[in-house]
Protein backbone atom coordinates (compact mmCIF):
# COMPACT_ATOMS: atom_id res chain seq x y z
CA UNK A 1 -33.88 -58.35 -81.58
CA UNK A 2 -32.55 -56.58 -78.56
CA UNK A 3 -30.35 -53.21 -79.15
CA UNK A 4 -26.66 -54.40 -78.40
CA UNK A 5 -24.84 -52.89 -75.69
CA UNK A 6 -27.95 -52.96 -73.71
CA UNK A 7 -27.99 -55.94 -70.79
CA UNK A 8 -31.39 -57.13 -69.59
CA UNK A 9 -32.75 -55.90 -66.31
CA UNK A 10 -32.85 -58.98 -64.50
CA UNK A 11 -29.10 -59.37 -65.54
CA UNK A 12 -27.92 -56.22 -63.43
CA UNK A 13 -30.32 -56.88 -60.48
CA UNK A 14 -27.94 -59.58 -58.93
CA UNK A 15 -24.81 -57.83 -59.31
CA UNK A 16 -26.46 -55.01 -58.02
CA UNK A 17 -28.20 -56.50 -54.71
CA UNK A 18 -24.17 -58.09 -54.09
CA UNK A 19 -22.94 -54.45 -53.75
CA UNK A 20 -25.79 -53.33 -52.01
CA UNK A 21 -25.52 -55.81 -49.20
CA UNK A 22 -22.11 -54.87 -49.15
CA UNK A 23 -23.05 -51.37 -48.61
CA UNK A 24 -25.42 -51.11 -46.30
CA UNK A 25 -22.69 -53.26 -43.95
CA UNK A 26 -20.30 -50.67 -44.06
CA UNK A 27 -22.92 -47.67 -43.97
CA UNK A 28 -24.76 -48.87 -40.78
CA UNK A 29 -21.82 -47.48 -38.09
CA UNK A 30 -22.89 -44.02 -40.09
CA UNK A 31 -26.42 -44.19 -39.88
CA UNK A 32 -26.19 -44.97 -36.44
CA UNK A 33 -24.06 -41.68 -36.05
CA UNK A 34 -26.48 -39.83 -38.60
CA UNK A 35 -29.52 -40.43 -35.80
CA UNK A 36 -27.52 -38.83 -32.72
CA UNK A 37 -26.23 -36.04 -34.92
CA UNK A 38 -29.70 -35.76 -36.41
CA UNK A 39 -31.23 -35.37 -33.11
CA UNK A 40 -28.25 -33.16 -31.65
CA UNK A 41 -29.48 -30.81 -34.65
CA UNK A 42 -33.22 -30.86 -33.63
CA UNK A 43 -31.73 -29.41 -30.02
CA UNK A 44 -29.82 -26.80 -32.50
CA UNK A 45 -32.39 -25.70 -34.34
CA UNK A 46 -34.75 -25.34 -31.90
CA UNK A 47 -31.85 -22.89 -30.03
CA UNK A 48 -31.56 -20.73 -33.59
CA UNK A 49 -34.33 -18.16 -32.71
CA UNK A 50 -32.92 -17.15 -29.59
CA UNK A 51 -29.57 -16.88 -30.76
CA UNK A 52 -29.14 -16.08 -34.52
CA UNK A 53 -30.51 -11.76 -33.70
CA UNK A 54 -27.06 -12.41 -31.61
CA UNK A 55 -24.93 -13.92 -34.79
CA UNK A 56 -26.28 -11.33 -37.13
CA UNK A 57 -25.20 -8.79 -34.60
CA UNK A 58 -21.43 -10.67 -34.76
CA UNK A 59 -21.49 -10.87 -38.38
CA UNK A 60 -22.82 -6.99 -39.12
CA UNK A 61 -19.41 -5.92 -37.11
CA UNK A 62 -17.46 -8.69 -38.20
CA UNK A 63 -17.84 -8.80 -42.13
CA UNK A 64 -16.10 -4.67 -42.40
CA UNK A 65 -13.49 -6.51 -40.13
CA UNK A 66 -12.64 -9.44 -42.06
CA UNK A 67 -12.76 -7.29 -45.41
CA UNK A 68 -9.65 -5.35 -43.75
CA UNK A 69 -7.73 -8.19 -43.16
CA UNK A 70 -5.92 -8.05 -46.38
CA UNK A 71 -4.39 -5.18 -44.99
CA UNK A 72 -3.76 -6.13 -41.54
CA UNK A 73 -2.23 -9.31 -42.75
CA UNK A 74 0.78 -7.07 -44.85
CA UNK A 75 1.30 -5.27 -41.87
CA UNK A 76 1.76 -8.31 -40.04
CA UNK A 77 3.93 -9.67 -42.65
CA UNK A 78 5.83 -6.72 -42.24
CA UNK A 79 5.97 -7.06 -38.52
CA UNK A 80 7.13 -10.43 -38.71
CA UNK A 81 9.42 -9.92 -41.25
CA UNK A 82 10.89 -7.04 -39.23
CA UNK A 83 11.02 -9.29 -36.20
CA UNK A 84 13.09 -12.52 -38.11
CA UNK A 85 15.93 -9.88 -38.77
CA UNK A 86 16.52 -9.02 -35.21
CA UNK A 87 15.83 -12.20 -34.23
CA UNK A 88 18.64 -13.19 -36.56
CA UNK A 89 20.84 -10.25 -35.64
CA UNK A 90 24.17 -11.20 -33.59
CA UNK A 91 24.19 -8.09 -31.85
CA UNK A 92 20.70 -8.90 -30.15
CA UNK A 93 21.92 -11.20 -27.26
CA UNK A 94 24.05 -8.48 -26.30
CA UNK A 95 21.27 -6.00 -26.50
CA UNK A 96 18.75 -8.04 -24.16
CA UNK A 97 22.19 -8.68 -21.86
CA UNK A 98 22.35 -4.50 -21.71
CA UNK A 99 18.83 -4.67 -21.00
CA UNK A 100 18.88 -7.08 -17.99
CA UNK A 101 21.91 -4.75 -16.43
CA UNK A 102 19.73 -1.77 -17.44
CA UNK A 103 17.07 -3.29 -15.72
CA UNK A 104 18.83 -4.39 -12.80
CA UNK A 105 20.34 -0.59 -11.88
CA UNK A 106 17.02 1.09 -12.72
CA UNK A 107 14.48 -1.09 -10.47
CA UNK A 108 16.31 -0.03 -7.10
CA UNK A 109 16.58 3.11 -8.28
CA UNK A 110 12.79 3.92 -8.86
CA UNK A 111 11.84 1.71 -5.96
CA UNK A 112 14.14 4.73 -3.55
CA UNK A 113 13.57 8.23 -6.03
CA UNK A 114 9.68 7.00 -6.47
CA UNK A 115 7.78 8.20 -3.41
CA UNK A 116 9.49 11.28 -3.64
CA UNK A 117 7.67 11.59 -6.49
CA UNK A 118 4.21 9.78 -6.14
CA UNK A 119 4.00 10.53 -1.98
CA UNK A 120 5.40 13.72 -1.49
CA UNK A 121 5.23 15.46 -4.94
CA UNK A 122 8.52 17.13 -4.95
CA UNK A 123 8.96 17.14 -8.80
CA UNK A 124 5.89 18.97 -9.02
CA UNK A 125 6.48 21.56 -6.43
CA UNK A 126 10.00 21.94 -8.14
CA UNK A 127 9.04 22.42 -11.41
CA UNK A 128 6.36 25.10 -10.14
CA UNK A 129 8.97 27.10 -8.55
CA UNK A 130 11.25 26.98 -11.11
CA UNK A 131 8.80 28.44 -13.65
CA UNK A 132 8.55 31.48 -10.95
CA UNK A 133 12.54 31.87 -10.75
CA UNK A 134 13.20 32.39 -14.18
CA UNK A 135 11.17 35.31 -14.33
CA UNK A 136 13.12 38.44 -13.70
CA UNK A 137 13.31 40.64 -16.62
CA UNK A 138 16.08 41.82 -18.28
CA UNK A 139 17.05 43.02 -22.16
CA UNK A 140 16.80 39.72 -23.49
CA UNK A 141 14.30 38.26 -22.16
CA UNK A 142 13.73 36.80 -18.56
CA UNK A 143 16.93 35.67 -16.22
CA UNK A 144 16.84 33.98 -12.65
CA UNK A 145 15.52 36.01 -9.90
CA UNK A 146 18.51 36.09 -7.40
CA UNK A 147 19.38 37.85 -4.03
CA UNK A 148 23.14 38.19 -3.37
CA UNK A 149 23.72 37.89 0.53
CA UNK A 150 27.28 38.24 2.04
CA UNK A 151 28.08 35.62 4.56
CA UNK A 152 29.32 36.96 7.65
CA UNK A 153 32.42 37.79 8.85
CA UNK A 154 33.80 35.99 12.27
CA UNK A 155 35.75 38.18 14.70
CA UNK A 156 38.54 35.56 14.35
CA UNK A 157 39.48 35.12 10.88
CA UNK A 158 40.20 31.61 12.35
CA UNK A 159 37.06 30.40 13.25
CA UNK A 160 34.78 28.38 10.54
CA UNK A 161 32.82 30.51 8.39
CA UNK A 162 30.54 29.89 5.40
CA UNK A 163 32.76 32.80 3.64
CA UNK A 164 36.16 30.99 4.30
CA UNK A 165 37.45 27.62 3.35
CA UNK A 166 39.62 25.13 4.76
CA UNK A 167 37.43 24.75 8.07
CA UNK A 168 38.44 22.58 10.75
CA UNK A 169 35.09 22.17 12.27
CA UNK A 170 31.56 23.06 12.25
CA UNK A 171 30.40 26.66 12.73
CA UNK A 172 28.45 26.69 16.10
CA UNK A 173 27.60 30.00 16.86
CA UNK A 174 31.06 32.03 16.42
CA UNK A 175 31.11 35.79 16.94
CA UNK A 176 30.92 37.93 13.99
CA UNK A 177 31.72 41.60 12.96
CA UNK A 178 28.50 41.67 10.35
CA UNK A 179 25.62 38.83 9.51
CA UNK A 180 24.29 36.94 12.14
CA UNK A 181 25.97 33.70 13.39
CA UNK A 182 26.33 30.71 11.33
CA UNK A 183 25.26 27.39 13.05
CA UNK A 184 26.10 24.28 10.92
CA UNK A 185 23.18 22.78 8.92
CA UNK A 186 23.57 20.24 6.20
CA UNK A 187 20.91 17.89 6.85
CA UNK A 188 20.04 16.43 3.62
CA UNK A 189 19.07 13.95 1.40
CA UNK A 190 15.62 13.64 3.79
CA UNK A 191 13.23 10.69 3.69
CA UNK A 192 10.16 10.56 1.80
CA UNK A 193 8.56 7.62 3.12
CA UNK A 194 9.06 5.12 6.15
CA UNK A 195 9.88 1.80 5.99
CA UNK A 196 6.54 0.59 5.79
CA UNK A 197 5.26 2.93 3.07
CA UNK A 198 4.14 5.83 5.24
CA UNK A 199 4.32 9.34 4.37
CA UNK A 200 7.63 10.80 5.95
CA UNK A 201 8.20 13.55 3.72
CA UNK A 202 10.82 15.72 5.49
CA UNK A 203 12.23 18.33 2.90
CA UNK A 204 10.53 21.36 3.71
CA UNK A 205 8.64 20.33 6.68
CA UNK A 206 11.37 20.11 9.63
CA UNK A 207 11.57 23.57 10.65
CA UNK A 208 14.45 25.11 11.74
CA UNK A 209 16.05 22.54 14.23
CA UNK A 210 18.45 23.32 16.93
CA UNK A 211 20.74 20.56 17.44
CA UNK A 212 20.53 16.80 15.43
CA UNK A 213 23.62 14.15 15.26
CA UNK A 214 24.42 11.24 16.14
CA UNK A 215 28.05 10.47 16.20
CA UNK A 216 28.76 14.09 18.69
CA UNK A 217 26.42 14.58 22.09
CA UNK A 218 28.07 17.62 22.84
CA UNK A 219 25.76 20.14 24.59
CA UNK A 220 26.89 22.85 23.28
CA UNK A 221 27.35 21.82 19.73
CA UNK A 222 24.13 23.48 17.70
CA UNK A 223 24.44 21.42 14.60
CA UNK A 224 22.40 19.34 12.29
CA UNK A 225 23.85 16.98 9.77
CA UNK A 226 21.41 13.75 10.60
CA UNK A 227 19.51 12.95 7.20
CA UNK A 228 16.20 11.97 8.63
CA UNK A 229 14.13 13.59 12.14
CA UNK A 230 12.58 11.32 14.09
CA UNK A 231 8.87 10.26 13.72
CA UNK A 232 6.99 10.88 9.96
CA UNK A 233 6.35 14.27 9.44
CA UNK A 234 3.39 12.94 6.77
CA UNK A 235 2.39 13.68 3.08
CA UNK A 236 2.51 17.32 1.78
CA UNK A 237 -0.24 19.29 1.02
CA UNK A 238 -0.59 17.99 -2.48
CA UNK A 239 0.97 14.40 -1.21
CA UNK A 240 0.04 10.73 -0.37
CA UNK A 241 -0.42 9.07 2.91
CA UNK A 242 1.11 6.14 1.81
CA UNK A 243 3.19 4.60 -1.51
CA UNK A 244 0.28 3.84 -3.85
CA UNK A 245 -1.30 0.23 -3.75
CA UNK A 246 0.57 -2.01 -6.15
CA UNK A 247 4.19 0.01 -6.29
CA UNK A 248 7.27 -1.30 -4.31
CA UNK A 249 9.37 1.27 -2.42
CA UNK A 250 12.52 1.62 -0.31
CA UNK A 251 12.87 4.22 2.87
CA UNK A 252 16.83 3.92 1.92
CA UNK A 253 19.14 3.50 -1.44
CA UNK A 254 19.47 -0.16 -2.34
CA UNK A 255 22.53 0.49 -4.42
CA UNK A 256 26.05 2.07 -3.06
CA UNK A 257 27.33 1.57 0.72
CA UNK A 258 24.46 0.61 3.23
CA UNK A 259 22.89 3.59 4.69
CA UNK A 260 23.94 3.77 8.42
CA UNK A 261 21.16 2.18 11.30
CA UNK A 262 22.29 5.14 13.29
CA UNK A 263 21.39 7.76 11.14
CA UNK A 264 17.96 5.96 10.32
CA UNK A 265 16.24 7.23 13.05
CA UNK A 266 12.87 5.83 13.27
């Protein structure tokens, strides 16, 4: 007598053929995938020997870095955390408003004070003649090395004088009891590049010029008051030739009253 709970073997075979027809229907779309993949891996394993030394290399530096990332990933939390709040903060728009006027002032002003800077190396050649004026000894320490020159004094108390104030027009020349004469030079604020990026770094390298303005073509006026001298005088001897490659530059401020064509002198 058979055990009980036990079905014969021929019993389950039918059942069991059913679901296995079954089966195989809905297994045949992955066995057809199974042979492409199969043979994709062939093509894959047969790469491994060239490239796994390569992976083991990746993995060597990459396992310290991934064993690290527990801590880089509270930082970032922090970070990002940091980051909601000012996202969040009401005062932020008018922050990144502040910034765009900010922005806006300082562009045209480095794209004028920059080649002073990068071409003709002023702030450099100031900075080394400062440390040389402040030298002068004195009980406490070191003070400003000074000379203390009298300006001259005109035969006619009228006439303009650097001594005087309230002049009516330019010294040219006037006769004077003591100093020598006083010709009229305030020709600042000169260019350090032209308007195509050349070297035209005038402070320092005009000389001593007799006569330079344009709004007076008197003769006998010996005067200078134009900004610029015609032509480039070049770079420095420490400068440039030219604004570095990449930076934008202006020969003339881009902010305030237009500078005047006249004075421009190319």
């Amino acid at each position: 007598m058979p055990a009980l709970g036990l079905a014969k073997p021929a019993e389950r075979s039918a059942p069991t053929m059913r679901t296995g027809i079954r089966s195989f229907r809905t297994q045949r779309p992955f066995l057809r995938e199974l042979r492409g993949f199969s043979a994709a891996l062939d093509d894959a394993t047969r790469e491994f020997p060239r490239s796994l030394p390569r992976i083991t290399g990746a993995l060597r530096t990459g396992i310290p870095v991934v064993a690290k990332q527990d801590e880089v990933n509270e930082d970032l939390r922090a970070t990002l955390t940091s980051l909601q709040q000012l996202v969040a903060d009401p005062a932020l728009g008018y922050a990144l408003r502040g910034l765009g006027r900010t922005t806006g002032i300082l562009n045209p002003l480095l794209r004028f004070v920059g080649p002073y800077v990068t071409v003709c190396n002023y702030f450099n050649y100031s900075f080394t003649h400062l440390g040389e004026h402040v030298t002068e000894p004195d009980p406490t320490g070191t003070a400003q090395r000074t000379l203390l020159n009298q300006a001259p004094r005109p035969q006619n108390p009228t006439d303009p004088s650097y001594g005087s104030i309230g002049a009516k027009r330019p010294a040219n020349g006037e006769p004077v009891t003591s100093g020598p004469r006083v010709f009229h030079h305030t020709n600042t604020y000169g260019a350090a590049i032209d308007h195509e990026g050349n070297a035209d770094c005038e402070s320092g390298q005009r000389g001593y010029m007799e006569k330079l303005t344009a709004y007076n073509d008197d003769k006998n006026l010996k005067i200078v008051i134009d900004p610029h001298t015609p032509g480039n005088q070049g770079p420095t001897y420490t400068g440039l030739p030219r604004v570095p490659e990449g930076q934008t530059f202006s020969r003339t401020p881009e902010s305030g009253p237009a500078f005047p064509r006249e004075l421009d002198k190319p």
